[in-house]
Protein backbone atom coordinates (compact mmCIF):
# COMPACT_ATOMS: atom_id res chain seq x y z
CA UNK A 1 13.26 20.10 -12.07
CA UNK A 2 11.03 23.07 -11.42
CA UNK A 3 12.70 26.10 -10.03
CA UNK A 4 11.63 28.61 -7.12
CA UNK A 5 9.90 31.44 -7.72
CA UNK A 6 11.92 34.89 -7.75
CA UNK A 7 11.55 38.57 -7.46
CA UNK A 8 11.45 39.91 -10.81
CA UNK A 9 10.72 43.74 -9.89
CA UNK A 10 13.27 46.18 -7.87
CA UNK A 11 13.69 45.33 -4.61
CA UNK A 12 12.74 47.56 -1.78
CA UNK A 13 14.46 47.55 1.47
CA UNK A 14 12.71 46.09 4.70
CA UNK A 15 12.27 48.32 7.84
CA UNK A 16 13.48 46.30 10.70
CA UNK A 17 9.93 45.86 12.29
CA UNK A 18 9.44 43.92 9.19
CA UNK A 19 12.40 41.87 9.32
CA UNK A 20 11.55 41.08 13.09
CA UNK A 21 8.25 40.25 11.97
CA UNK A 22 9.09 37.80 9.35
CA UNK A 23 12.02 36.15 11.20
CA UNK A 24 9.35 35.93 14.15
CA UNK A 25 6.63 34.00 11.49
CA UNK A 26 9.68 31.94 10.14
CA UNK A 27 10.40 30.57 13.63
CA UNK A 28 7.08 30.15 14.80
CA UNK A 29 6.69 27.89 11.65
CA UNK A 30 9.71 26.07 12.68
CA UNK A 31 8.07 25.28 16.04
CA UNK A 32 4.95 23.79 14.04
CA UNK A 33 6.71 21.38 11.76
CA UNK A 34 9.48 20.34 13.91
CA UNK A 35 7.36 17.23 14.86
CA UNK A 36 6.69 16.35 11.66
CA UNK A 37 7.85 13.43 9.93
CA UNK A 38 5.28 13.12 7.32
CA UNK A 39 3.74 16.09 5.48
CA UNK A 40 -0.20 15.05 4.03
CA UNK A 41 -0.52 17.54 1.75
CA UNK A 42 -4.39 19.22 -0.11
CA UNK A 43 -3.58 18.88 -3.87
CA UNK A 44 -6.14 22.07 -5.24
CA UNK A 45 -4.86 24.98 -3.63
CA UNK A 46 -1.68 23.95 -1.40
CA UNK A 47 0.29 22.50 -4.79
CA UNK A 48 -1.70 24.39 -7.69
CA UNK A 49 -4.81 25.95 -8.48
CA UNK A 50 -6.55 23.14 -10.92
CA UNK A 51 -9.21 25.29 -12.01
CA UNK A 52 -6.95 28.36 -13.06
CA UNK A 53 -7.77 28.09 -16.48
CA UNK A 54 -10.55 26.39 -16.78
CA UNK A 55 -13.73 27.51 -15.06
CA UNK A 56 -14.98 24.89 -12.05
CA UNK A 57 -18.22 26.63 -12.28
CA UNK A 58 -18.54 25.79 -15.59
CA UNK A 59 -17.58 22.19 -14.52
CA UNK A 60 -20.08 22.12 -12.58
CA UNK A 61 -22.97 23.56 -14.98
CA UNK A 62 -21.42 20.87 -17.21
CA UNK A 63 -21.97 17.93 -14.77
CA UNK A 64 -25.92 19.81 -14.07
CA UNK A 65 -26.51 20.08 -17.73
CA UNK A 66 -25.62 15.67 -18.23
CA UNK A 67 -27.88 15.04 -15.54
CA UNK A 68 -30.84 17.31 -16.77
CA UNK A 69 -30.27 15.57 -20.21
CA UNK A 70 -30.90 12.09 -18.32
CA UNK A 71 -34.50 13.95 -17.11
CA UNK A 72 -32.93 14.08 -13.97
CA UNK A 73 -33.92 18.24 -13.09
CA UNK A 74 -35.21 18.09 -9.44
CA UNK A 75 -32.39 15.80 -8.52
CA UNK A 76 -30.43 18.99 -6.62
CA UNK A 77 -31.82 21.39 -4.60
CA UNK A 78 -31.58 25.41 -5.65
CA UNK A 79 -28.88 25.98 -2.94
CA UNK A 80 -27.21 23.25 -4.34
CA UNK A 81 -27.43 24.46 -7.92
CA UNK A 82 -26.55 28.29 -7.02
CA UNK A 83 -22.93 26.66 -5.37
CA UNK A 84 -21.63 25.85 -8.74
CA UNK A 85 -19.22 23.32 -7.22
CA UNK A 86 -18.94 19.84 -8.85
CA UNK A 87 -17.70 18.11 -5.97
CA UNK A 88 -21.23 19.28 -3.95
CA UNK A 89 -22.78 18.53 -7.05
CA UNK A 90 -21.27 15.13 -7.02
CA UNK A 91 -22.18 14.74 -3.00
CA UNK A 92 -25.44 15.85 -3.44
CA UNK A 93 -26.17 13.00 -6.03
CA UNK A 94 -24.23 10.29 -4.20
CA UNK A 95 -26.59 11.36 -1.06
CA UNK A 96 -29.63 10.70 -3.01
CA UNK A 97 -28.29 7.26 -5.00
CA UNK A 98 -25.20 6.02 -3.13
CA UNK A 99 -23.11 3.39 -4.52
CA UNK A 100 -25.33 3.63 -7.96
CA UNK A 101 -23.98 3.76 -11.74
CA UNK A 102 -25.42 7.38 -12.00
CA UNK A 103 -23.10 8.09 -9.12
CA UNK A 104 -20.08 6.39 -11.26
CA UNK A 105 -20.30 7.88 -14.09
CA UNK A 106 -20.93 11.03 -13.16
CA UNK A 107 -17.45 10.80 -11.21
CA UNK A 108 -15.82 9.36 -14.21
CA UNK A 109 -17.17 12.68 -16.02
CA UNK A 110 -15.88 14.88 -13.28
CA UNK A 111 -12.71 13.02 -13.29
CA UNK A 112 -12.11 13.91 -16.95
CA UNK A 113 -12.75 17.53 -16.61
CA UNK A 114 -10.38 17.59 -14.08
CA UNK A 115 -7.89 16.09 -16.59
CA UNK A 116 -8.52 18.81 -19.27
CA UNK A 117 -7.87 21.25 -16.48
CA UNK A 118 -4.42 20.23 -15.76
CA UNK A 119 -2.32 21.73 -18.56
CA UNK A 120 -4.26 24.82 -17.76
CA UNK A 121 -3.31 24.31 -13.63
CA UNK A 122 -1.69 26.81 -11.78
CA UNK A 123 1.70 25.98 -9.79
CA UNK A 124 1.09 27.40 -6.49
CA UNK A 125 4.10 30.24 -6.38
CA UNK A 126 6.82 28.40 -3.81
CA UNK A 127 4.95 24.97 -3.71
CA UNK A 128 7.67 23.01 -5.61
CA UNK A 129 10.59 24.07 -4.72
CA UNK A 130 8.64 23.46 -0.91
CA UNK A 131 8.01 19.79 -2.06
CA UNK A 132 11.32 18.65 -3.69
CA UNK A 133 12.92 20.55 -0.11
CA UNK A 134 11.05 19.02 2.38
CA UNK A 135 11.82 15.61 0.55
CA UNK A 136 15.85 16.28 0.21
CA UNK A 137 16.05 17.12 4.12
CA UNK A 138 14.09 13.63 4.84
CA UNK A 139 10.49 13.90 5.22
CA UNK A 140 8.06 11.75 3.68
CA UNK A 141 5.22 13.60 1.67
CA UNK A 142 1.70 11.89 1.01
CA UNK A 143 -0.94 13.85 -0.94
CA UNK A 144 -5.03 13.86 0.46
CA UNK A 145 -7.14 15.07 -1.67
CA UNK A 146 -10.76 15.22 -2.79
CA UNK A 147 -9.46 14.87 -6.12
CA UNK A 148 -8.91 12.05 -8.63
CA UNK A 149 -5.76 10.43 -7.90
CA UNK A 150 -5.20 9.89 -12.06
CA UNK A 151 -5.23 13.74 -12.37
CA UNK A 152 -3.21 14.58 -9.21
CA UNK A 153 -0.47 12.14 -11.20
CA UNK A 154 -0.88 13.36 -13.92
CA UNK A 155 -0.08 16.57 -12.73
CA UNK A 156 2.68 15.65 -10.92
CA UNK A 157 4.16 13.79 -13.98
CA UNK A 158 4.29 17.46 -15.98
CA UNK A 159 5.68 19.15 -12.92
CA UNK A 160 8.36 16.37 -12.10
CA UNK A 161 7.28 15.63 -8.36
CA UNK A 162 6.27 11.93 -8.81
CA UNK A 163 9.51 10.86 -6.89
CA UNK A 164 8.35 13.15 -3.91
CA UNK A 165 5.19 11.66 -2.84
CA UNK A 166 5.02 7.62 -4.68
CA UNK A 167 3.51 5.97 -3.94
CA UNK A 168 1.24 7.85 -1.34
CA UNK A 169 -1.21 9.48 -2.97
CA UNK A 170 -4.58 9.36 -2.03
CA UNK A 171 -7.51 11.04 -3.28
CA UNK A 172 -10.93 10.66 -4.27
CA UNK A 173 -13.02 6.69 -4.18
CA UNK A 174 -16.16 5.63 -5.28
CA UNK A 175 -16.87 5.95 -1.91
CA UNK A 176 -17.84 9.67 -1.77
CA UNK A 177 -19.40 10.00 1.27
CA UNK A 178 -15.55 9.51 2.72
CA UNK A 179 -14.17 12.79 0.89
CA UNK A 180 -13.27 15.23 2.99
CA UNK A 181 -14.37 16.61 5.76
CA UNK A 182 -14.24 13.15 6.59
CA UNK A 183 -10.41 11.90 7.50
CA UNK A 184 -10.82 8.76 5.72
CA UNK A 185 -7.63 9.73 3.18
CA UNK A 186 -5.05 11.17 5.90
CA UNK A 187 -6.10 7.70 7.78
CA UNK A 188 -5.43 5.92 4.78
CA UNK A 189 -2.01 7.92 3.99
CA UNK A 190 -0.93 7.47 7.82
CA UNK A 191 -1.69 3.69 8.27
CA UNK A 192 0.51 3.56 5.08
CA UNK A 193 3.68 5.55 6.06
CA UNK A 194 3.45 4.52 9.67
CA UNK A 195 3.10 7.56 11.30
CA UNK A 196 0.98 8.65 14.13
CA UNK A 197 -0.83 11.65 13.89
CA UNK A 198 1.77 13.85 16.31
CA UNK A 199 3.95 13.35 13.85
CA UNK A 200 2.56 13.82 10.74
CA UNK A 201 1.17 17.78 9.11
CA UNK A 202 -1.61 18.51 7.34
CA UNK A 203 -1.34 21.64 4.87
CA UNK A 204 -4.70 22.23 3.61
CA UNK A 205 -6.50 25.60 2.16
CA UNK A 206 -10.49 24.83 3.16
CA UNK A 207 -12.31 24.25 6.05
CA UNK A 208 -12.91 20.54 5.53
CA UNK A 209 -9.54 19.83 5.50
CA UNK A 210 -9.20 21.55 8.74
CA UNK A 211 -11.58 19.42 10.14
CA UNK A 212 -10.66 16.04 8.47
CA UNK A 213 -6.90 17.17 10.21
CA UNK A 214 -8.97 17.70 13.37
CA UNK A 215 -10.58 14.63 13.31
CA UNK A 216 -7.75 12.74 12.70
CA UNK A 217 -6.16 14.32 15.39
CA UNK A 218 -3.24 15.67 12.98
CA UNK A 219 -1.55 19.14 13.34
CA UNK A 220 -2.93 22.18 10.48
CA UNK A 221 -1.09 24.56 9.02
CA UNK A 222 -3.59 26.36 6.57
CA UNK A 223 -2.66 28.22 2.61
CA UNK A 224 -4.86 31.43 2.25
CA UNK A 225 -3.74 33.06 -1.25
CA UNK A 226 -6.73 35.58 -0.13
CA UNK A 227 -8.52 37.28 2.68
CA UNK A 228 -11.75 35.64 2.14
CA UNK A 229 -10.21 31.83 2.36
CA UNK A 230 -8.62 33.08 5.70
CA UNK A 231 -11.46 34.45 6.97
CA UNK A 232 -13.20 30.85 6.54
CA UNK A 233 -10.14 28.87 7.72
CA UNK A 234 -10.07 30.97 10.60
CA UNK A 235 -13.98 30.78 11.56
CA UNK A 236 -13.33 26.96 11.36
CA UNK A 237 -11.02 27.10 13.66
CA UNK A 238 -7.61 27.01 11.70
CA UNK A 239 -4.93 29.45 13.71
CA UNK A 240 -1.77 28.60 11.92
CA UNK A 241 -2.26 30.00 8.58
CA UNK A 242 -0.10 31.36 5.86
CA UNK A 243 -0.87 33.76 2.76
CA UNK A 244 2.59 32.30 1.06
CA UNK A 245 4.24 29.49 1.15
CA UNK A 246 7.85 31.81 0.97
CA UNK A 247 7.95 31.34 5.28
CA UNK A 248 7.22 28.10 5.17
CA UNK A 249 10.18 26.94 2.68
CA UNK A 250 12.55 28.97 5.27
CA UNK A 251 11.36 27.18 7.93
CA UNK A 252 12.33 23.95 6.53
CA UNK A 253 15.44 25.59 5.35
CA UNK A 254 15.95 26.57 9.09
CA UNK A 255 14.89 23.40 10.55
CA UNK A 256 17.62 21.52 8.34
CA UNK A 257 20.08 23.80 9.53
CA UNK A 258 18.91 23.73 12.93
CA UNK A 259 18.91 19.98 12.80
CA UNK A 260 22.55 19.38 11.17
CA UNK A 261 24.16 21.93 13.88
């Protein structure tokens, strides 16, 4: 069992304005998950950072380098070379030979980098102690995900979580053209708890999982560890967004207490 992550510096007293402000986030969090009965949560970001310690970009030059060895060089365009992101790489290629075995394998390969990356991953600060909460006050967790679904197991093997979300994860298919943006995996993760989209929450830290939330016609609450991921949830359209998950976990904590009153 993973524990919560604490203050290890001194602690500095709160004006009241702050206090106000916080208690004022807290409840207007409350408000938001309420409703929910099922939480779909983003695995890279949300839960941990995969890539923490081990580069994505160089994933990606990896996954470029394999297909230039096949004598495959014009396959991607320069902007799509200069984004050094393996999932667009990955797109990109399934655009130009969908359903092929280039297309397989090179999944496969991306799939096992994202292995090696997991003892390396980065527990999101708040995430699990979030998770194993929302679970104990009875709310049913499902994971969507661009991801493999072996490594997002994997990870939450080493972390302890299994029991939160099995069976419900769903992440990343042969079928690529269905990753996110599209809603394809909070579709598949609804028709399979039984929940319709009012009551369900989708916690997500990109743009395409705002709008695979949007499309599905399920309620966002966005992650944004920085100023530059808000900025893009935010010109997507997001408006409930977070920098921690701290107000979030009081929320819930509120919510249960609200609810037991």
């Amino acid at each position: 069992m993973t524990s919560d992550t604490r203050q290890t510096g001194p602690a500095i007293a709160k004006t009241a304005s702050e206090i106000q402000n916080e208690n004022e986030t807290v409840e207007s969090l409350r408000q938001l998950i309420a409703p929910a009965r099922v939480v779909l949560w983003d695995f890279d970001g949300p839960i941990c950072r995969l890539f923490a310690g081990y580069s994505a970009e160089l994933v990606a030059i990896r996954l470029v380098d394999w297909l230039e060895g096949r004598g495959l060089h014009g396959l991607l365009t320069a902007r799509e070379l200069e984004s050094l992101d393996p999932h667009r790489v990955l797109r990109a290629v399934d655009r130009r030979h969908p359903g092929s075995d280039l297309v397989a394998e090179l999944e496969e390969r991306l799939t096992q980098e994202e292995l090696r990356a997991v003892p390396k991953a980065m527990p999101t600060p708040y995430a699990d102690i979030l998770i194993q909460t929302w679970k104990a006050v009875g709310s049913r967790l499902a994971i969507t995900t661009n991801n493999s679904p072996r490594v997002v197991r994997t990870y939450l093997t080493d972390r302890a979580l299994t029991g939160c979300f099995a069976p419900h994860v769903y992440g990343r298919t042969q079928d690529l053209h269905l990753l996110k943006p599209d809603p394809h995996c909070l579709n598949r993760a609804l028709n399979a708890m039984g929940a319709a989209p009012s009551a369900a929450l989708m916690i997500g830290d990109t743009p395409s999982d705002y709008f695979a939330a949007r499309e599905a016609g399920v309620p966002f609450l966005g992650y944004a560890r920085h100023e530059e991921k808000e900025k893009k949830l935010r010109a997507a359209g997001a408006e409930a967004i977070v920098e921690s998950l701290a107000p979030v976990l009081r929320a819930v904590r509120r919510q249960a207490g609200a609810a037991q009153a």
